[in-house]
Protein backbone atom coordinates (compact mmCIF):
# COMPACT_ATOMS: atom_id res chain seq x y z
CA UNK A 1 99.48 119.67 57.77
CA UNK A 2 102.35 120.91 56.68
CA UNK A 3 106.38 120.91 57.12
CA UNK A 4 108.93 123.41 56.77
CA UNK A 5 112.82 123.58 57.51
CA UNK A 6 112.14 123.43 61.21
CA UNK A 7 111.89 119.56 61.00
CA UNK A 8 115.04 119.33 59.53
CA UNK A 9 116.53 120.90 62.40
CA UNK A 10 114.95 118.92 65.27
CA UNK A 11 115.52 115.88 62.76
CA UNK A 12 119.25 116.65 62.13
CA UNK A 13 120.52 113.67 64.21
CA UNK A 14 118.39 111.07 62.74
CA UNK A 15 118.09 109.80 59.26
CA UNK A 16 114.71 108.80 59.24
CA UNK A 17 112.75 112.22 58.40
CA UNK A 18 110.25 114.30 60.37
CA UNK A 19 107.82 114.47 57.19
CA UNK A 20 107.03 110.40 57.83
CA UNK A 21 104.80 111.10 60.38
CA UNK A 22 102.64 113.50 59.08
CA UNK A 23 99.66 113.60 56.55
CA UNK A 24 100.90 113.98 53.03
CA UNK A 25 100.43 111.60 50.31
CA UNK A 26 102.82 108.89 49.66
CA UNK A 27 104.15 110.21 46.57
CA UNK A 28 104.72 113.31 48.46
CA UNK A 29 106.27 111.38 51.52
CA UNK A 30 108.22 109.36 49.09
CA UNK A 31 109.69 112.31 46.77
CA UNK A 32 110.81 113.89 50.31
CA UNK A 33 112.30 111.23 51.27
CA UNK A 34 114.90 110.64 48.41
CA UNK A 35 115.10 115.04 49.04
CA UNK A 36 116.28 114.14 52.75
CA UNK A 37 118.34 110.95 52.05
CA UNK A 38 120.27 112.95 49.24
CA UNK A 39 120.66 115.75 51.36
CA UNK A 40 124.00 116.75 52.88
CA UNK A 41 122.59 117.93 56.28
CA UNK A 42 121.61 114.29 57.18
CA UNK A 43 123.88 113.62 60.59
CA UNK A 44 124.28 110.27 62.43
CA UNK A 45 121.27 108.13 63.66
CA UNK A 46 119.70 108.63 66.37
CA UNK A 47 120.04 105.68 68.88
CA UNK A 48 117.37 106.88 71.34
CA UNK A 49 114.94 109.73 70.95
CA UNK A 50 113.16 111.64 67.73
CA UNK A 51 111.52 115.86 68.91
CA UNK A 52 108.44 116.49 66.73
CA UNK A 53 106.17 119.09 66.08
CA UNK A 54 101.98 117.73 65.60
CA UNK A 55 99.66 120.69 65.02
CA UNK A 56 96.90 120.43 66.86
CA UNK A 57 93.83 123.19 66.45
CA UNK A 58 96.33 125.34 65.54
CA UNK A 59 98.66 125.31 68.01
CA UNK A 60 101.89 123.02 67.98
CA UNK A 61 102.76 120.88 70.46
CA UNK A 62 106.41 119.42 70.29
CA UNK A 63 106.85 115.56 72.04
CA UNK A 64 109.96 113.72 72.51
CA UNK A 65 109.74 109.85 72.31
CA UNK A 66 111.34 106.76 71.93
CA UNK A 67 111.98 105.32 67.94
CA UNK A 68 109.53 102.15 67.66
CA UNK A 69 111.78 100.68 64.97
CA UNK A 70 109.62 97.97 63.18
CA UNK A 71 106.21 100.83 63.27
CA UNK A 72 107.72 103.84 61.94
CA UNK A 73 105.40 105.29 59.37
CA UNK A 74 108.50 105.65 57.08
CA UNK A 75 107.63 104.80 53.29
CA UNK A 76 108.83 100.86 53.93
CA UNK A 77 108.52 99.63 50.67
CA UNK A 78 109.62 102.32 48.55
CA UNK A 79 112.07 101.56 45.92
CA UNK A 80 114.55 103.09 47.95
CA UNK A 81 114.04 100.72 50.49
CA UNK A 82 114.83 98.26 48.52
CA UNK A 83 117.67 99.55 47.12
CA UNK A 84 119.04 99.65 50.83
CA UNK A 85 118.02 96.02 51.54
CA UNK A 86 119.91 95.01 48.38
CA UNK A 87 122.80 96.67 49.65
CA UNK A 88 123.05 95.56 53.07
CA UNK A 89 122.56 91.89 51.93
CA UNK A 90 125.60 91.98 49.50
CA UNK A 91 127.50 93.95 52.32
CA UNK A 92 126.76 90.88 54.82
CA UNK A 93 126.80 87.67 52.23
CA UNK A 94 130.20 88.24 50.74
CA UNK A 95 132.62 89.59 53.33
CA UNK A 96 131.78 86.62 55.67
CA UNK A 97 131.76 84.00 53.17
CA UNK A 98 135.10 85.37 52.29
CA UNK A 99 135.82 85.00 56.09
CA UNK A 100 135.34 81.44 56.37
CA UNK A 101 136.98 80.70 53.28
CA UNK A 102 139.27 78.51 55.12
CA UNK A 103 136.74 76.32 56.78
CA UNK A 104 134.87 75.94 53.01
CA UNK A 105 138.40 74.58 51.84
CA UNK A 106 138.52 72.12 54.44
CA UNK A 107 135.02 71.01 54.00
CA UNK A 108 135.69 70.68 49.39
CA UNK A 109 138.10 68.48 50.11
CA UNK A 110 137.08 66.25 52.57
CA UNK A 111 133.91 65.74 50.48
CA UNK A 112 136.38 65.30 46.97
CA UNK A 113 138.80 63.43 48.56
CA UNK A 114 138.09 62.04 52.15
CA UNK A 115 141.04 59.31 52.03
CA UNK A 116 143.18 62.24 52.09
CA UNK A 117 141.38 64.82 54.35
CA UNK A 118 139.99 62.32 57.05
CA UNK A 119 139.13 64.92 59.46
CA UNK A 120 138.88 68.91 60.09
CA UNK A 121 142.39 68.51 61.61
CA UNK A 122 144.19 66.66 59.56
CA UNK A 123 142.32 68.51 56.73
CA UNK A 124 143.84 71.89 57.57
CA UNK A 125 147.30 69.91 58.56
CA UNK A 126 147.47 68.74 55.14
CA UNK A 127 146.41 72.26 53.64
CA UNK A 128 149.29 74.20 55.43
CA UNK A 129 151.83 71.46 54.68
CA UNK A 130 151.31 71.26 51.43
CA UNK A 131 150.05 75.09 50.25
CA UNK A 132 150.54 77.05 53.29
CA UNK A 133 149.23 79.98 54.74
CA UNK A 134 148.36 81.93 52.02
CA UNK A 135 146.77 78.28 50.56
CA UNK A 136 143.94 78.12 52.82
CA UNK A 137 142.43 81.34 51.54
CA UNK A 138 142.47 80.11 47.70
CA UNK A 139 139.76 80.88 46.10
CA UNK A 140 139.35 84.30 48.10
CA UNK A 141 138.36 86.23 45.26
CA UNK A 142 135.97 84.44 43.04
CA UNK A 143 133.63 83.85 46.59
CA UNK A 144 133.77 87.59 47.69
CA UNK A 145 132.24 88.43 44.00
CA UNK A 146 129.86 85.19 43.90
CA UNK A 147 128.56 85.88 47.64
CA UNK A 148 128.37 89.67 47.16
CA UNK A 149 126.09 89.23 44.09
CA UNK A 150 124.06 86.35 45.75
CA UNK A 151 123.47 87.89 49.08
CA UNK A 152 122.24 91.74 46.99
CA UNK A 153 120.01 89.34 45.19
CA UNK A 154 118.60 86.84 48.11
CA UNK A 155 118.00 89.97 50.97
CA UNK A 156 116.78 92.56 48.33
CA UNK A 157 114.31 90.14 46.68
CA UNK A 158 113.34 88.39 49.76
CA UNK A 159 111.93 91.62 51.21
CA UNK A 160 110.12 92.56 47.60
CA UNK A 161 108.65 88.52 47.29
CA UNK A 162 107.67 88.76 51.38
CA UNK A 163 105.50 92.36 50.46
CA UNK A 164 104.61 91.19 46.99
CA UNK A 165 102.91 87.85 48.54
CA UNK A 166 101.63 89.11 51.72
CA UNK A 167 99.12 91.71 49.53
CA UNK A 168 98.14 89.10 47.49
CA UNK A 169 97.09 86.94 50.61
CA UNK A 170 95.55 89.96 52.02
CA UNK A 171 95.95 91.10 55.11
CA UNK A 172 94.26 87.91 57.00
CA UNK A 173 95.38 85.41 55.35
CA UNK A 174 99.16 86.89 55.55
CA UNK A 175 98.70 86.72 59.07
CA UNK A 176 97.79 83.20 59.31
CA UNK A 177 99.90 82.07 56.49
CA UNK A 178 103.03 84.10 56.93
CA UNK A 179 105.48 81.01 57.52
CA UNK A 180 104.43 80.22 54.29
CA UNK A 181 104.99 83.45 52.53
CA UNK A 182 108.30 83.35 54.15
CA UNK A 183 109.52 80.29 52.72
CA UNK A 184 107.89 81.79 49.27
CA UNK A 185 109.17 84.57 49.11
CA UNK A 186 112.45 83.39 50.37
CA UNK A 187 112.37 80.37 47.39
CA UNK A 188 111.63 82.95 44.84
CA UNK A 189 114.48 85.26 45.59
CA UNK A 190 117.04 82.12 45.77
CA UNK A 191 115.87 80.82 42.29
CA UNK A 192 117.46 84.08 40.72
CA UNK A 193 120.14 84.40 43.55
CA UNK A 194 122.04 81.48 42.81
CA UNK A 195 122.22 82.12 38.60
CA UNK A 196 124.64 85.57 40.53
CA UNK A 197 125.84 83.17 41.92
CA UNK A 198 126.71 80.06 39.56
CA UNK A 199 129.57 81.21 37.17
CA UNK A 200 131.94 82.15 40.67
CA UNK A 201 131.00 78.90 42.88
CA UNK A 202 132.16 76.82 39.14
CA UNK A 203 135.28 78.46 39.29
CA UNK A 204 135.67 78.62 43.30
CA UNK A 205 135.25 74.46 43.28
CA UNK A 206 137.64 73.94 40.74
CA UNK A 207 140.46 76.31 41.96
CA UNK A 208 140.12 74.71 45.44
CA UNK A 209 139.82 71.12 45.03
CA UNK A 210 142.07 70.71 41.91
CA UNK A 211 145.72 71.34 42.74
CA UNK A 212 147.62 73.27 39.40
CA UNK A 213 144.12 74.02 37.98
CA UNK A 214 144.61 78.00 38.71
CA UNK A 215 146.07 80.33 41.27
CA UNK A 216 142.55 82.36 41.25
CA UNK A 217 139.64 83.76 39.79
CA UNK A 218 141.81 85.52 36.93
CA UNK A 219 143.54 82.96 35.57
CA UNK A 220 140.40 80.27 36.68
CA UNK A 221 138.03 81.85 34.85
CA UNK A 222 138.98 81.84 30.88
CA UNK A 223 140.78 78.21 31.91
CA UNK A 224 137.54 76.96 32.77
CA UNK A 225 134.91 78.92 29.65
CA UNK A 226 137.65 77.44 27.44
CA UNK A 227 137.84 73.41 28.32
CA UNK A 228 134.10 73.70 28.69
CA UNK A 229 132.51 76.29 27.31
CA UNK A 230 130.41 79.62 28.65
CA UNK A 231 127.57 77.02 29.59
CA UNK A 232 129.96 75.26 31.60
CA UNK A 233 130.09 77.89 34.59
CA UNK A 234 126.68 76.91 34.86
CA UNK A 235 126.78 72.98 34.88
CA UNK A 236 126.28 72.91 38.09
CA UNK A 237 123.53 75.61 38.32
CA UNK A 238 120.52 72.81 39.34
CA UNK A 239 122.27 70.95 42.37
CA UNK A 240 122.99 74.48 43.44
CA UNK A 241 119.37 75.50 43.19
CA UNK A 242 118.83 72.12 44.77
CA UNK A 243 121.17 73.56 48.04
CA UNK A 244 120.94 77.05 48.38
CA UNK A 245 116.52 76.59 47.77
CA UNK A 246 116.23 74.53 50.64
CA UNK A 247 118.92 76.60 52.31
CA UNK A 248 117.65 79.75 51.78
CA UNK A 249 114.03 78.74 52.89
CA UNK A 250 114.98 77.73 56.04
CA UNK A 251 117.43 80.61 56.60
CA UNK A 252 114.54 83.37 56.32
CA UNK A 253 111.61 81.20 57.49
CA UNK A 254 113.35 79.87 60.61
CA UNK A 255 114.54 83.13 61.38
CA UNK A 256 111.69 84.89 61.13
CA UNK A 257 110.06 82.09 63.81
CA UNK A 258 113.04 82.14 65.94
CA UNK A 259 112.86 86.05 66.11
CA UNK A 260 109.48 86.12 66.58
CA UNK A 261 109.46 83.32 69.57
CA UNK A 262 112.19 85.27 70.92
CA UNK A 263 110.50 88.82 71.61
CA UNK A 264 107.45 86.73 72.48
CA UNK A 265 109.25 84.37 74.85
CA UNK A 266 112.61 85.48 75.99
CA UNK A 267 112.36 89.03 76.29
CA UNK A 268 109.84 91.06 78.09
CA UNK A 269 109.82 93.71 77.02
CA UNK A 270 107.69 94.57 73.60
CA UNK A 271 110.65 94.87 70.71
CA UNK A 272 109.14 98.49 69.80
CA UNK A 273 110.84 99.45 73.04
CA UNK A 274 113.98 97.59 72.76
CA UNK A 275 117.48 99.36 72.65
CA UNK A 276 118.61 98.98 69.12
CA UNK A 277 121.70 96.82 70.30
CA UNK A 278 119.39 94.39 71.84
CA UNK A 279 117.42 94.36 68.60
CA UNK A 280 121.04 93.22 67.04
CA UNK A 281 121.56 90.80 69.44
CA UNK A 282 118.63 89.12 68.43
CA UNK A 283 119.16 89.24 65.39
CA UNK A 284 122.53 87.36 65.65
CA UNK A 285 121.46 84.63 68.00
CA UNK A 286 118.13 84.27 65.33
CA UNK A 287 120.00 83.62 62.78
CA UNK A 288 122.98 81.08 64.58
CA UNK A 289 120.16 78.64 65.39
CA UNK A 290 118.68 79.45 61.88
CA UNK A 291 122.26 78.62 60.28
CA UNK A 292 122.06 75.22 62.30
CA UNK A 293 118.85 74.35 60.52
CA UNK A 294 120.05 75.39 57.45
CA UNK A 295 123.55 73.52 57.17
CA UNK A 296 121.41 70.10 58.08
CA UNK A 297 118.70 70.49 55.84
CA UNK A 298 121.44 71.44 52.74
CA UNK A 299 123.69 69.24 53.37
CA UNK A 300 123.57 66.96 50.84
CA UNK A 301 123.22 69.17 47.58
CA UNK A 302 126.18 71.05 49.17
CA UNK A 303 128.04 67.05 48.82
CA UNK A 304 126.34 67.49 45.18
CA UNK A 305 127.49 70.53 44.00
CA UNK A 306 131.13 69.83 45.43
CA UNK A 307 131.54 66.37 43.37
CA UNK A 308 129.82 67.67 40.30
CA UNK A 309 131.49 70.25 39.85
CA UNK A 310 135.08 68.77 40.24
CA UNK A 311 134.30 65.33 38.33
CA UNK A 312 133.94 66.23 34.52
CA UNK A 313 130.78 64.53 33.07
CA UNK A 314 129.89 63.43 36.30
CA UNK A 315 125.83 62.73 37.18
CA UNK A 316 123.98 62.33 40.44
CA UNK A 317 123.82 59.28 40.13
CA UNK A 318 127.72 58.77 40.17
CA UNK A 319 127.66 61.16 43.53
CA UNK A 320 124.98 58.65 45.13
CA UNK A 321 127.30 55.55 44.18
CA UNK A 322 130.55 56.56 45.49
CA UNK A 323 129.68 58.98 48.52
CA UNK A 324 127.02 56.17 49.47
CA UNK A 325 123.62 58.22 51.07
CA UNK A 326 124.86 58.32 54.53
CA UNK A 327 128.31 60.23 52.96
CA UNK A 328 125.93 62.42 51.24
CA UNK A 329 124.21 63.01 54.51
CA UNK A 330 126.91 63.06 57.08
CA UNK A 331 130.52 63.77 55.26
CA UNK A 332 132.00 67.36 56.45
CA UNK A 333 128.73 67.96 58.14
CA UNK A 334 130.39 69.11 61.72
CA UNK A 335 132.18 71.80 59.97
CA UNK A 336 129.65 73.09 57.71
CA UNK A 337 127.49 73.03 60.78
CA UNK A 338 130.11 75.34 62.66
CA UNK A 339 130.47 77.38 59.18
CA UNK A 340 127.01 77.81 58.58
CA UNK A 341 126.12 78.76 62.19
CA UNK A 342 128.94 81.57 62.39
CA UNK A 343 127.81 82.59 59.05
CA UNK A 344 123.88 82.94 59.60
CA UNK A 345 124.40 84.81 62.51
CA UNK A 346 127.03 87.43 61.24
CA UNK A 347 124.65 87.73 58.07
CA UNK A 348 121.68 88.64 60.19
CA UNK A 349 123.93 91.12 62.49
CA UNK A 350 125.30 92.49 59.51
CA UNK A 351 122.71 93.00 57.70
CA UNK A 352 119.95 94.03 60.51
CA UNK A 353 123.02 96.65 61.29
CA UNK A 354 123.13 98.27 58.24
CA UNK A 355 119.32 98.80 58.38
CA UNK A 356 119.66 100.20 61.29
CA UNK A 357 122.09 102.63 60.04
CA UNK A 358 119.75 103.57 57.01
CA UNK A 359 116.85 104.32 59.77
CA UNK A 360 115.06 101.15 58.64
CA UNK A 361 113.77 98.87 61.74
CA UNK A 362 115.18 95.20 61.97
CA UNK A 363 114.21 92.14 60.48
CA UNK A 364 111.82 89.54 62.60
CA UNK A 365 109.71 89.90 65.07
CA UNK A 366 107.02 92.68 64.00
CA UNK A 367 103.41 92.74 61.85
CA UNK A 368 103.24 90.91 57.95
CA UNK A 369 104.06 93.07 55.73
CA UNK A 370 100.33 93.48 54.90
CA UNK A 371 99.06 94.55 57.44
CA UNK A 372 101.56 97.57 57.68
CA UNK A 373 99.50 98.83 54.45
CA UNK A 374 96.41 99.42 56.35
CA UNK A 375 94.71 102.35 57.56
């Protein structure tokens, strides 16, 4: 079967290409789709309908149909596929930790110095009072840059771990075992996510839990490689893999689960045949009750990281003695609940959105990975 410019015109509103649904090989399919996606002719997305043409015996026979977003015979896991996944998760991880950078603040310092900052209230009271406005956003710049690099690294290798595991399993054992390739593949990604994201969150801590340390990122950064060295930016490098592992494996796997419940569940209708903005919707809600799971089950490396990094030659064991383990458990924990929550779900929104808007379907709620690959 072939294709010729006529697809591109009954294609022109919609980025994902006519050529996916035909009969080439997938190194044909896949050098016409980087053709198409570096074309200029490429308009808008198309939020409802896609015209084909199948040839049939000869003839051709032109059908109009709805977009079933998660079984689109697109090239999934091509590299450029990837490339978009690593994009959209730096585009949602850093602009909304960067949002919340207020609320992260709050929660440092209550866990540094809880005498001071007894609660969330008196916590921001005591911010504004004594830094003002432009005080609660310190340490702006050093978490859009550690969060941008994190979230390219945690989405992007996520989806490469979740393929790369689910064809080792085979298509069977995917299936039955796919909670556990999420939190796999999820745990693999995070392990090189959080060395992105180290050298900021060293300098992030410092700037906004020591008053006169630095005013930022520029003046944090070569103030903190000099009193302690290059290695020092990552001192703190195992309690974080200690918080964002744990984290991160319940952010993907309890998504995934919540999603999939959901379309099972909540929502009659198949989520092939869902209007892309319900698709979103999910995806937000999914991953708000995955971000409550998540701030729990971190909790206390997040108390970890915090101390360690602000108390110079400081060990777990010091953490332990003087947060106690119920402080470990408990301190700041209704904010970062609250935080996380927000965060999760914007994350999933944002990043599900800019999927979307590449012509990729949304995360959750469809087939393993494996068994896309058969015939």
């Amino acid at each position: 079967m072939e294709f010729s410019g006529h697809h591109h015109q009954c294609c022109g509103q919609s980025l994902i290409p006519s050529f996916v649904y035909s009969s080439p090989s997938s190194s044909q399919r896949l050098s016409d789709f980087y053709s198409m996606t570096n074309s200029n002719n490429v308009g808008p997305l198309s939020q409802s309908s896609l015209s084909i043409s199948t040839s049939s015996n000869g003839g051709s026979v032109s059908r109009s149909f709805v977009i079933p977003a998660p079984k689109e015979k697109i090239e999934m896991y091509s590299p450029a596929f990837y490339a978009a996944c690593t994009v959209g998760g730096s585009l949602s991880t850093g602009p909304t930790h960067t949002a919340v950078t207020p609320m992260d603040l709050v929660k440092c310092n209550m866990q540094i110095d809880p005498s001071k900052y007894k609660s969330i209230r008196s916590g921001f009271g005591v911010l504004l009072r004594e830094q003002g406005v432009r005080g609660i956003f310190r340490g702006w710049v050093p978490t859009l840059l550690g969060y941008s690099a994190q979230g390219a690294c945690k989405y992007g290798f996520y989806e490469f771990f979740k393929k790369y595991y689910s064809d080792i399993a085979g298509p069977e054992y995917a299936a039955k075992y796919k909670t556990l390739i999420y939190l796999a593949g999820s745990a693999s990604a995070e392990v090189i996510a959080a060395v992105a994201l180290c050298p900021m969150e060293a300098v992030k801590v410092r700037v906004q839990t020591q008053p006169g340390f630095a005013r930022g990122l520029a003046d944090g950064l070569p103030k903190l490689v000099k009193s302690e060295g290059a290695l020092g930016l990552y001192k703190g490098i195992v309690p974080l893999w200690g918080r964002q592992i744990p984290y991160t494996m319940m952010k993907f796997a309890s998504y995934e689960t919540i999603v999939e419940m959901m379309y099972k569940h909540l929502i009659p209708t198949p989520k092939e045949q869902c209007s892309k903005s319900l698709q979103l919707g999910v995806s937000y809600a999914g991953g708000y009750v995955a971000g409550i799971f998540c701030a729990v089950v971190s909790h206390p490396a997040d108390n970890l990281v915090s101390f360690l990094n602000n108390s110079k030659g400081a060990s777990v064991g010091d953490a332990v003695k003087k947060l106690g383990l119920w402080g470990l458990f408990t301190r700041g924990l209704p904010l970062r609940i609250v935080m996380i929550g927000t965060l999760t779900g914007a994350q999933w929104g944002l990043y599900d959105s800019f999927k979307v808007f590449m012509g990729l379907p949304t995360t959750g709620g469809a087939p393993n990975p494996a068994t896309k690959t058969m015939n």
